[in-house]
Protein backbone atom coordinates (compact mmCIF):
# COMPACT_ATOMS: atom_id res chain seq x y z
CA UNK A 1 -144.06 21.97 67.09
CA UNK A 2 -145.96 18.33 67.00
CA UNK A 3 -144.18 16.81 69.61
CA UNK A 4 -145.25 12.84 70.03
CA UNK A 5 -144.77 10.45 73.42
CA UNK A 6 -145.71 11.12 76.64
CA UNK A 7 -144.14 12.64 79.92
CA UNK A 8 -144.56 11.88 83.17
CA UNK A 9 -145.94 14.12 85.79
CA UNK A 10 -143.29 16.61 86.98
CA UNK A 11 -140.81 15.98 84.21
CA UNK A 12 -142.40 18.51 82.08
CA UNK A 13 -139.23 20.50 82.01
CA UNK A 14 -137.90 17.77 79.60
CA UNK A 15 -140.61 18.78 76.75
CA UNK A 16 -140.40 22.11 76.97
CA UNK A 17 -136.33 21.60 76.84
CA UNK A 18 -137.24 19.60 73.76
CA UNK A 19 -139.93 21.96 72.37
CA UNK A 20 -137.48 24.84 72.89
CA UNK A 21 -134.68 22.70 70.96
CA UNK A 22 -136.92 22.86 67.13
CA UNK A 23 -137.79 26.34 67.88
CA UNK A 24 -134.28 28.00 68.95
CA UNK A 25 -131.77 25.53 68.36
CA UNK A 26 -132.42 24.07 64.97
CA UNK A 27 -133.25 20.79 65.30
CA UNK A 28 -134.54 19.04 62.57
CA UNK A 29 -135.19 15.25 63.74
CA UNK A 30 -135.03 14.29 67.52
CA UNK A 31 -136.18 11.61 70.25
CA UNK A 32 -135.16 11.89 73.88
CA UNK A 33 -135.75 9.15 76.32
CA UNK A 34 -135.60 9.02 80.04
CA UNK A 35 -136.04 6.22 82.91
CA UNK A 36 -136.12 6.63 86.57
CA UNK A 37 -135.39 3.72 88.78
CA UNK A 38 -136.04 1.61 86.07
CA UNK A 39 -139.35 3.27 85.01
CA UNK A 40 -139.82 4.80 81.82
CA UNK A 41 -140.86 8.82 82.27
CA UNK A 42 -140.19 10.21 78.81
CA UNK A 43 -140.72 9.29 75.84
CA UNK A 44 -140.80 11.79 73.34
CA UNK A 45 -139.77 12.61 69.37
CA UNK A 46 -140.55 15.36 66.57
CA UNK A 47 -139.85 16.31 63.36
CA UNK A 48 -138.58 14.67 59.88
CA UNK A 49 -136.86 11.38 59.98
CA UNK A 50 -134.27 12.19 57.71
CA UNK A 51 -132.17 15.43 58.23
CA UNK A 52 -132.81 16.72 54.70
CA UNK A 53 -136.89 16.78 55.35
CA UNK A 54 -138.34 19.42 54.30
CA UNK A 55 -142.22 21.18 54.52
CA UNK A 56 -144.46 22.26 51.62
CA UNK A 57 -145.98 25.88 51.86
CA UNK A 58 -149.13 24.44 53.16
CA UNK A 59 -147.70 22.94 56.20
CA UNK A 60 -147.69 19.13 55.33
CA UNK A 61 -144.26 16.77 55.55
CA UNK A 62 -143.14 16.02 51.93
CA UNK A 63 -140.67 13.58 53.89
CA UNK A 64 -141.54 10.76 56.12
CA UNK A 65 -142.03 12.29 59.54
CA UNK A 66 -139.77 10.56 62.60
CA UNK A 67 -141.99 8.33 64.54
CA UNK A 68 -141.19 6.06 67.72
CA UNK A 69 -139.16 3.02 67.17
CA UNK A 70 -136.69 5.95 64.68
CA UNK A 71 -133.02 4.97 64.73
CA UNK A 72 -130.20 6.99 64.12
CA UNK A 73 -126.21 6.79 64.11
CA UNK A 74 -124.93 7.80 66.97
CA UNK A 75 -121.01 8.13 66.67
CA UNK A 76 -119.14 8.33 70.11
CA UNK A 77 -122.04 7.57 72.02
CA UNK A 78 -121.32 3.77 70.50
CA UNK A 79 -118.46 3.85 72.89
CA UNK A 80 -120.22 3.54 76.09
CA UNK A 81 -122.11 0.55 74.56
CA UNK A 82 -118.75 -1.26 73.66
CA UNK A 83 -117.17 -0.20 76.87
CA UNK A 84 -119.70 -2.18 78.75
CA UNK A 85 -118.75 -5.41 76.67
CA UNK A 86 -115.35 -5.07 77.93
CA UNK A 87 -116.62 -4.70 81.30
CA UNK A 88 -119.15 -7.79 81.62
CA UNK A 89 -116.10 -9.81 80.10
CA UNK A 90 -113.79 -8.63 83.16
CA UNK A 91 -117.21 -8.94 85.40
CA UNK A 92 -117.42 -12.62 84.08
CA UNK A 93 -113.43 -13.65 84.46
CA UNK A 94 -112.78 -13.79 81.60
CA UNK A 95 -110.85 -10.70 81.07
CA UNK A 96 -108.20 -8.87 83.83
CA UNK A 97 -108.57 -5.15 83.09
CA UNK A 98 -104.68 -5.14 84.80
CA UNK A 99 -103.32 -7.46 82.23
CA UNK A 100 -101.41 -6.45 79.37
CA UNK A 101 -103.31 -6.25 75.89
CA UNK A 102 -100.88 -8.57 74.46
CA UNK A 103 -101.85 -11.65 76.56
CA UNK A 104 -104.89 -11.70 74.45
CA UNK A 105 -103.93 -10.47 71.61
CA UNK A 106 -99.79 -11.54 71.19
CA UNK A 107 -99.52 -9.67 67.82
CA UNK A 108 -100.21 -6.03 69.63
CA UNK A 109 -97.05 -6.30 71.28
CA UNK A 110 -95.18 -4.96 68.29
CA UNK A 111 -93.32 -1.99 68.60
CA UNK A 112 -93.12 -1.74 72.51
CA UNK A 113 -96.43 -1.90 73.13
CA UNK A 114 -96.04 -4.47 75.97
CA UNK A 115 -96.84 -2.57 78.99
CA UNK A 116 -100.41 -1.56 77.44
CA UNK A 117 -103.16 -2.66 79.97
CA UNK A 118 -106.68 -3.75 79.25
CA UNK A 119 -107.39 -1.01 81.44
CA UNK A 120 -105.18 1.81 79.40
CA UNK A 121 -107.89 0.89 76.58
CA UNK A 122 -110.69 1.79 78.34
CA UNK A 123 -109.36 4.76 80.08
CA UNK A 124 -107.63 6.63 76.88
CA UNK A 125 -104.29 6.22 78.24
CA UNK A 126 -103.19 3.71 75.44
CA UNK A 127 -101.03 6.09 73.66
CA UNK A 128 -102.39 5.21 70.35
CA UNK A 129 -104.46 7.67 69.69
CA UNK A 130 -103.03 7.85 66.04
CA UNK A 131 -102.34 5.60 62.88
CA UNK A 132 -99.55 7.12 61.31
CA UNK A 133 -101.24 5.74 57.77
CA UNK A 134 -104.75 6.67 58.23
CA UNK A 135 -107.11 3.83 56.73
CA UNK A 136 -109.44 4.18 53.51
CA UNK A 137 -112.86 3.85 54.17
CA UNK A 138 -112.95 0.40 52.33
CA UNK A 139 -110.34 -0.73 54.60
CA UNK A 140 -112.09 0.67 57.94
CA UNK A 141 -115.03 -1.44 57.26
CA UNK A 142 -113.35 -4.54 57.81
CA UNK A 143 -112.75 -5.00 61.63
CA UNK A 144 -109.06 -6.94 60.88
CA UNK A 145 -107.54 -4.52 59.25
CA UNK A 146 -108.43 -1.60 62.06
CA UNK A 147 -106.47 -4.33 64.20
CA UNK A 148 -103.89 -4.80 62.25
CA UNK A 149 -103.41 -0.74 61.87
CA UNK A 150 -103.30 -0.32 65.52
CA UNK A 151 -100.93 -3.95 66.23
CA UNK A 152 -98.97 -2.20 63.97
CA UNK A 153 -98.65 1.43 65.24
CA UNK A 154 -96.10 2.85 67.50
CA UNK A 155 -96.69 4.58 70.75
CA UNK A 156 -97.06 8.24 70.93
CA UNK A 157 -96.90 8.73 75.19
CA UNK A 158 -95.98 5.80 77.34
CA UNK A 159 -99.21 3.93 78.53
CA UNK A 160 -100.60 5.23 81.74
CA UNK A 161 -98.67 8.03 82.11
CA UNK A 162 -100.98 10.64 79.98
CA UNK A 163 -104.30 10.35 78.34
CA UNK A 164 -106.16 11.73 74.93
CA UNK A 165 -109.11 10.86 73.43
CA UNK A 166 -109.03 7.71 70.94
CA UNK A 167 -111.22 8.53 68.66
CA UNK A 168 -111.32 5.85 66.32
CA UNK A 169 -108.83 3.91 67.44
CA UNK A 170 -110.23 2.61 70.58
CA UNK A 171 -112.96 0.79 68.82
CA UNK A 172 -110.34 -1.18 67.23
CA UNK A 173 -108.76 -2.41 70.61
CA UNK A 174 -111.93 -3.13 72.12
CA UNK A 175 -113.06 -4.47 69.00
CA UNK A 176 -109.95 -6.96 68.94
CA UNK A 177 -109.96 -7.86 72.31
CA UNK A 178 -113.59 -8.86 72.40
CA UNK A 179 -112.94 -11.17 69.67
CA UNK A 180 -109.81 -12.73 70.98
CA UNK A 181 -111.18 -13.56 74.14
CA UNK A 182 -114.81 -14.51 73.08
CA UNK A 183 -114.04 -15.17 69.32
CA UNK A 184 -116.82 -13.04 68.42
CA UNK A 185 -117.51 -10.25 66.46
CA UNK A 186 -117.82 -7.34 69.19
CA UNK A 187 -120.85 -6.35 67.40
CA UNK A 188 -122.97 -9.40 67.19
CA UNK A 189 -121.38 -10.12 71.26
CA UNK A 190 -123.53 -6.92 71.82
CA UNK A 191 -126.47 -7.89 70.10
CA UNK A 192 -126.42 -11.21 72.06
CA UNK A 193 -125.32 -10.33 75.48
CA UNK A 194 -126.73 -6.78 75.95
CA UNK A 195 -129.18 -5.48 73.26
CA UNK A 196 -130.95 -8.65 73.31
CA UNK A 197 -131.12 -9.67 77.13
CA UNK A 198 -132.34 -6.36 77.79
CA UNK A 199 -134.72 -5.37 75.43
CA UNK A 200 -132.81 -2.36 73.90
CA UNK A 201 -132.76 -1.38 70.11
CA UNK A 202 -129.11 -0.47 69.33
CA UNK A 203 -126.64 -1.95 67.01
CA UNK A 204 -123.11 -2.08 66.44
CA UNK A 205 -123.21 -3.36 63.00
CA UNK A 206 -127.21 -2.86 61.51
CA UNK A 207 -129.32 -5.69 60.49
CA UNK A 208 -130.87 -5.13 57.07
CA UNK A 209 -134.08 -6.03 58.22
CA UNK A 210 -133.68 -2.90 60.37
CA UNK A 211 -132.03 -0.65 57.88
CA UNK A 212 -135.75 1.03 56.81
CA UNK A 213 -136.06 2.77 60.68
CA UNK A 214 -132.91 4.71 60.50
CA UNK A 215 -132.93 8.18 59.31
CA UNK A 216 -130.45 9.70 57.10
CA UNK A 217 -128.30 12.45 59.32
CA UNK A 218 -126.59 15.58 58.01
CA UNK A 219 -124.54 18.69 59.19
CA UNK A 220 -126.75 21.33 60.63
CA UNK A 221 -126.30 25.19 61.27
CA UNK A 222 -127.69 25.70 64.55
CA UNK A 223 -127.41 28.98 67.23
CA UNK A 224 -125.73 29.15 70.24
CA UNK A 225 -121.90 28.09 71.34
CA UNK A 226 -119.42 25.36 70.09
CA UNK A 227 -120.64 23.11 73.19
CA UNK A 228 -119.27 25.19 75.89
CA UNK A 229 -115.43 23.99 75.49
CA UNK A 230 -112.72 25.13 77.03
CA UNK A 231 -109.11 25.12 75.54
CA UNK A 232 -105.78 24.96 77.25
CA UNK A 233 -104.08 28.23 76.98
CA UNK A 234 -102.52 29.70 74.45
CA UNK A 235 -103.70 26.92 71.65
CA UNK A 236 -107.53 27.15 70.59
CA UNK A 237 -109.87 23.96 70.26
CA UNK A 238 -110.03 25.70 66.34
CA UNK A 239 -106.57 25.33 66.23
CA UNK A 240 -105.70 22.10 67.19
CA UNK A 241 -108.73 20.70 64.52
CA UNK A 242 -107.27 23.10 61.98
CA UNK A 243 -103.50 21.94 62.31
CA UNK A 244 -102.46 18.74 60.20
CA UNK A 245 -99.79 17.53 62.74
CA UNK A 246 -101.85 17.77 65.78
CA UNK A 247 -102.91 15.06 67.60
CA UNK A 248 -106.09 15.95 67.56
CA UNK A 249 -106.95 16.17 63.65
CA UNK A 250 -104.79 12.75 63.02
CA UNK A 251 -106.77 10.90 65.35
CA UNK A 252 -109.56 11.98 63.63
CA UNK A 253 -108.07 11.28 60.64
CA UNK A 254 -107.54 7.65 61.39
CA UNK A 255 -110.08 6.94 58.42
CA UNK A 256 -109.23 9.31 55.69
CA UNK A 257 -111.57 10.37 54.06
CA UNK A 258 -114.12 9.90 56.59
CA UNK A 259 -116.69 7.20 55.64
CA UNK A 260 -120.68 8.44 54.46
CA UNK A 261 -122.32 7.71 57.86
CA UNK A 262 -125.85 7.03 55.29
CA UNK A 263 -124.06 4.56 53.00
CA UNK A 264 -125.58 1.26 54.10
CA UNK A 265 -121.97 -0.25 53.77
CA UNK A 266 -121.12 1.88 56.66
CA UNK A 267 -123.97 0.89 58.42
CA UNK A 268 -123.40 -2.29 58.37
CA UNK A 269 -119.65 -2.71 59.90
CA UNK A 270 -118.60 -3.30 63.50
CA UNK A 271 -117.25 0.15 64.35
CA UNK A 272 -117.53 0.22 67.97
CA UNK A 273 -116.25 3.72 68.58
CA UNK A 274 -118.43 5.45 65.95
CA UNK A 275 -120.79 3.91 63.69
CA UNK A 276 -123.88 2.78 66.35
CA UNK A 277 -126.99 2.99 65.73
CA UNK A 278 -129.86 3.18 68.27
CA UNK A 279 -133.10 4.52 69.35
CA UNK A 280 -133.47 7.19 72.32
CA UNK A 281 -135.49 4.75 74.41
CA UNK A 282 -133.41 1.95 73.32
CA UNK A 283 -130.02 4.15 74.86
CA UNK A 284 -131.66 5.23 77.50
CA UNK A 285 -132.80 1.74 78.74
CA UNK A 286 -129.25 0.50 77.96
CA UNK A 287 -127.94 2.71 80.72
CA UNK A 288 -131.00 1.86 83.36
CA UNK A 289 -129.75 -1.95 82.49
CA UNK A 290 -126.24 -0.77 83.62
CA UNK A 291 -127.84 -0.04 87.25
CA UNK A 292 -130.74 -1.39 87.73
CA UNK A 293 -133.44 -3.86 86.24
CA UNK A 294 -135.75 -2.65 83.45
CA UNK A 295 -138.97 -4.14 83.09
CA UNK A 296 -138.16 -7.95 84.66
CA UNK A 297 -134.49 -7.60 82.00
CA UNK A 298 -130.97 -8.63 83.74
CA UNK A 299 -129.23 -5.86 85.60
CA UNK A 300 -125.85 -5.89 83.50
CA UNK A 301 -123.71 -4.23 85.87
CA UNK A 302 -122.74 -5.86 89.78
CA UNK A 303 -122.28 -2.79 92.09
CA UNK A 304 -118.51 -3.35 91.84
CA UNK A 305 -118.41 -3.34 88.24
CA UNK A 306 -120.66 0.18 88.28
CA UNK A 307 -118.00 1.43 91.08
CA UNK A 308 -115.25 1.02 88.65
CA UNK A 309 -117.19 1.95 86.01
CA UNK A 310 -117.22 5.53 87.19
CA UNK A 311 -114.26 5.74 89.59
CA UNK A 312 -112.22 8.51 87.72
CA UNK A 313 -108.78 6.81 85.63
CA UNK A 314 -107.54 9.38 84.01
CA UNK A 315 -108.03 13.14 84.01
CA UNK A 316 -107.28 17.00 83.14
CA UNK A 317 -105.90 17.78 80.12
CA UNK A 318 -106.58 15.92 76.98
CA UNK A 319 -103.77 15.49 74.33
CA UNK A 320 -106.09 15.30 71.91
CA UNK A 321 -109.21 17.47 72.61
CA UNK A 322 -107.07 19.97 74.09
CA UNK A 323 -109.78 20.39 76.75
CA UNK A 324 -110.15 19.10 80.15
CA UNK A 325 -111.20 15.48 80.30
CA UNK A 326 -112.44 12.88 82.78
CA UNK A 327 -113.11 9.22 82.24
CA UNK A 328 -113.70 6.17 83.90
CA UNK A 329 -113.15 2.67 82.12
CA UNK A 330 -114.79 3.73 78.83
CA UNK A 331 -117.07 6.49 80.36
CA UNK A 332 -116.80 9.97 80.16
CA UNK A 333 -117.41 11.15 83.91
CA UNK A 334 -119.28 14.52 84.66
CA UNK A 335 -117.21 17.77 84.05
CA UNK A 336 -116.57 20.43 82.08
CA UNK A 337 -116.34 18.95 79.23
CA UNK A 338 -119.36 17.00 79.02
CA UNK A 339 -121.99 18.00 81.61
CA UNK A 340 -124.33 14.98 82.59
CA UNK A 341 -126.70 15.12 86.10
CA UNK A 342 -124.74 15.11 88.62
CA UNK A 343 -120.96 14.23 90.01
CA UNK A 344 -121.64 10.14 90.14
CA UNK A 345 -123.21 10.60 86.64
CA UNK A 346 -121.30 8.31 83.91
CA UNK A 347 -121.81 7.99 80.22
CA UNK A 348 -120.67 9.14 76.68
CA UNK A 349 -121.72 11.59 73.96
CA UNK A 350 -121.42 11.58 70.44
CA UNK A 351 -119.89 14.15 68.42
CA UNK A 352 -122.31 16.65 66.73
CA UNK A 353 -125.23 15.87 69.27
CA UNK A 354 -126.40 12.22 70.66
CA UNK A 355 -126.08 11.87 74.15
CA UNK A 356 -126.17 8.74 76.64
CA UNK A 357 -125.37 8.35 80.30
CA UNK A 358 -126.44 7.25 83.81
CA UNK A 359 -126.75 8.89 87.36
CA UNK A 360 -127.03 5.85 89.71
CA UNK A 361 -127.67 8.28 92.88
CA UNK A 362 -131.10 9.89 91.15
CA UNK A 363 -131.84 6.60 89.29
CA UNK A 364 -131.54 8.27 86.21
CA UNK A 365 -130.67 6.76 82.69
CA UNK A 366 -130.98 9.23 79.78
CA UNK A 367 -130.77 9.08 75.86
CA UNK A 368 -130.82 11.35 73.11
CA UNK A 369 -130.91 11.04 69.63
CA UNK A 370 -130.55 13.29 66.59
CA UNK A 371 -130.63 13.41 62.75
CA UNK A 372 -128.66 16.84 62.81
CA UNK A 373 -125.18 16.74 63.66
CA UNK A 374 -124.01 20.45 65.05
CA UNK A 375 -120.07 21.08 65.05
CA UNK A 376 -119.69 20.23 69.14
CA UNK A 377 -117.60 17.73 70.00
CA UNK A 378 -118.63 16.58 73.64
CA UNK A 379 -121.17 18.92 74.67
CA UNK A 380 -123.73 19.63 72.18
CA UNK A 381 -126.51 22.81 73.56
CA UNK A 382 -129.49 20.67 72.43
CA UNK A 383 -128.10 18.31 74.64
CA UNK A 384 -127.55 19.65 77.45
CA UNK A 385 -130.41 21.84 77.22
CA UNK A 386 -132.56 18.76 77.85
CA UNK A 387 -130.22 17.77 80.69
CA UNK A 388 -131.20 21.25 82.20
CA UNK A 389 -134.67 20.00 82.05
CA UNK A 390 -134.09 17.12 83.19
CA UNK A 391 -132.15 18.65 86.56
CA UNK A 392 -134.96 21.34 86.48
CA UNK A 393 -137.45 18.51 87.00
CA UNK A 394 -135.59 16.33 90.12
């Protein structure tokens, strides 16, 4: 495998993780990225740029090959970007994470949604995990009427009291509340307060002047297990995606059918719980900005806004992954479910494969990017194989 970057001394574990990842794990098109104490120590990528590359007999790329500076989507990983928006809003005063949604947005309080807090948002505990008329994908890719949708939908469990993943939904409330207290759209409020200031290449909503570096990403086939997940008793993960009523395939099912993730439309929209798109390096420097400065850039997060980051909100079993969960306000914590370093580590996957998160007690900040999306849903092997390596090398 022609692997391209460079690695630190001692954090050779990381490349061989990667190395191994092409040769046993079927990867097709991958960059991983990692930063200690706000010093960049890998830098790596391999393989095609779009998922459907392919070789001639001789050897040669008949498909542009991924090189650094290679975007990709990275679905749920998007939502500990837009979680951080939320949180420099609070950091700045301008948002209480104990106030009800519907101070800033009056419209949400339809339907008993009153007692929802800022902070149920953040931590899953909403109770809206659903829209009981899923939208089109023409109708997802306009930001207002996700709001709407959601203003609109009933609770399922009363906020605070239980929590399950939001999968789409949640980047409609942040979404809306970033715009009704800023009056910005939550992706351009990323571009210009965190992207920008800190030098990372991620986007909630692509530029077309940066539409030519992302790769086009497909299903893949790979070895190994479904992500290591575990599922309550007597009711499989299968199960629960298989079953029409469940919780877990409507909130999936919030855009029906799901959009094409290559359609430049798609692309283009502010879908802050699924549709980012970023670099490895520019991920992984996103989280070293959460705790630390990166190369002379602002240090997003205060230390109180990185405790409550990471101080656990809600946790155990998930009504809508039907695995045990942890999260912070808008991180997934370390667990079961999704591995990161170490206990204090905080961050967020994205289904199928990408990977972001922080461990502020190693001075870690990791990202991972990938053109192949597996069927995992938090804990992808390739993943966490290079988290292995990573551990393997502190």
């Amino acid at each position: 495998m022609d692997v391209n970057g460079t690695v630190a001394e001692g954090f050779e574990p990381v490349r061989e993780a990667f190395v191994r990842n092409f040769e046993v794990l079927g990867e097709r098109g991958a960059a991983v990225a990692l930063y200690r104490d706000g010093r960049r120590v890998v830098d790596l990528w391999a393989g095609t740029k779009d998922v459907d590359g392919t070789k001639d007999v001789d050897g040669t790329a008949d498909s542009a090959p991924w090189e650094r500076g290679t975007a990709q989507i990275v679905r749920s990983a998007t939502k500990g970007v837009a979680a951080a928006a939320l949180l420099l809003l609070h950091q700045r005063g301008l948002l209480d994470l104990d106030a009800p949604v519907g101070e800033y947005w009056p419209e949400f309080k339809a339907v008993g949604k009153e007692r929802v807090l800022v902070r149920h948002v953040l931590s899953h505990q909403a109770g809206l995990p659903v829209l009981d008329r899923p939208l089109t994908p023409e109708e997802a890719l306009d930001p207002l009427r996700g709001a709407e949708a959601v203003a609109r939908q009933a609770l399922v469990w009363e906020p605070g009291t239980d929590h399950g993943y939001h999968a789409l939904t949640y980047g409609w409330l942040l979404g809306e509340l970033v715009r009704r207290v800023t009056g910005r759209d939550v992706g351009d409020w990323i571009a210009e307060e965190i992207a920008g200031p800190v030098g990372a290449d991620l986007w909630v909503g692509l530029p077309a002047a940066e539409a030519g570096r992302v790769g086009r990403s497909g299903r893949v086939e790979a070895p190994g297990n479904a992500g290591g997940l575990r599922s309550r008793p007597k009711r499989s993960v299968a199960e629960a995606y298989d079953d029409p009523a469940s919780l877990t395939r409507r909130a999936f099912a919030a855009i029906t059918p799901f959009p094409d993730q290559n359609d430049p439309a798609y692309r283009a929209a502010s879908l802050p719980a699924t549709n980012g798109i970023a670099t490895a390096e520019g991920l992984a420097r996103f989280y070293a900005s959460l705790v630390g400065e990166v190369g002379g850039g602002p240090r997003l997060f205060t230390p109180g806004t990185l405790a409550a980051a990471r101080a656990e909100e809600s946790a155990g079993a998930d009504r809508v992954l039907v695995i045990n969960t942890r999260f912070g306000l808008g991180y997934m914590l370390h667990g079961s479910a999704s591995p990161f370093l170490d206990a204090g580590s905080f961050g967020h996957p994205g289904r199928g494969g990408s990977l972001g998160f922080a461990d502020p007690e190693s001075g870690i900040a990791f990202g991972y990017v990938t053109n192949g999306f597996s069927k995992t849903v938090t804990a992808d092997p390739r993943a966490q194989a290079l988290v292995r390596g990573v551990r393997a090398a502190l």
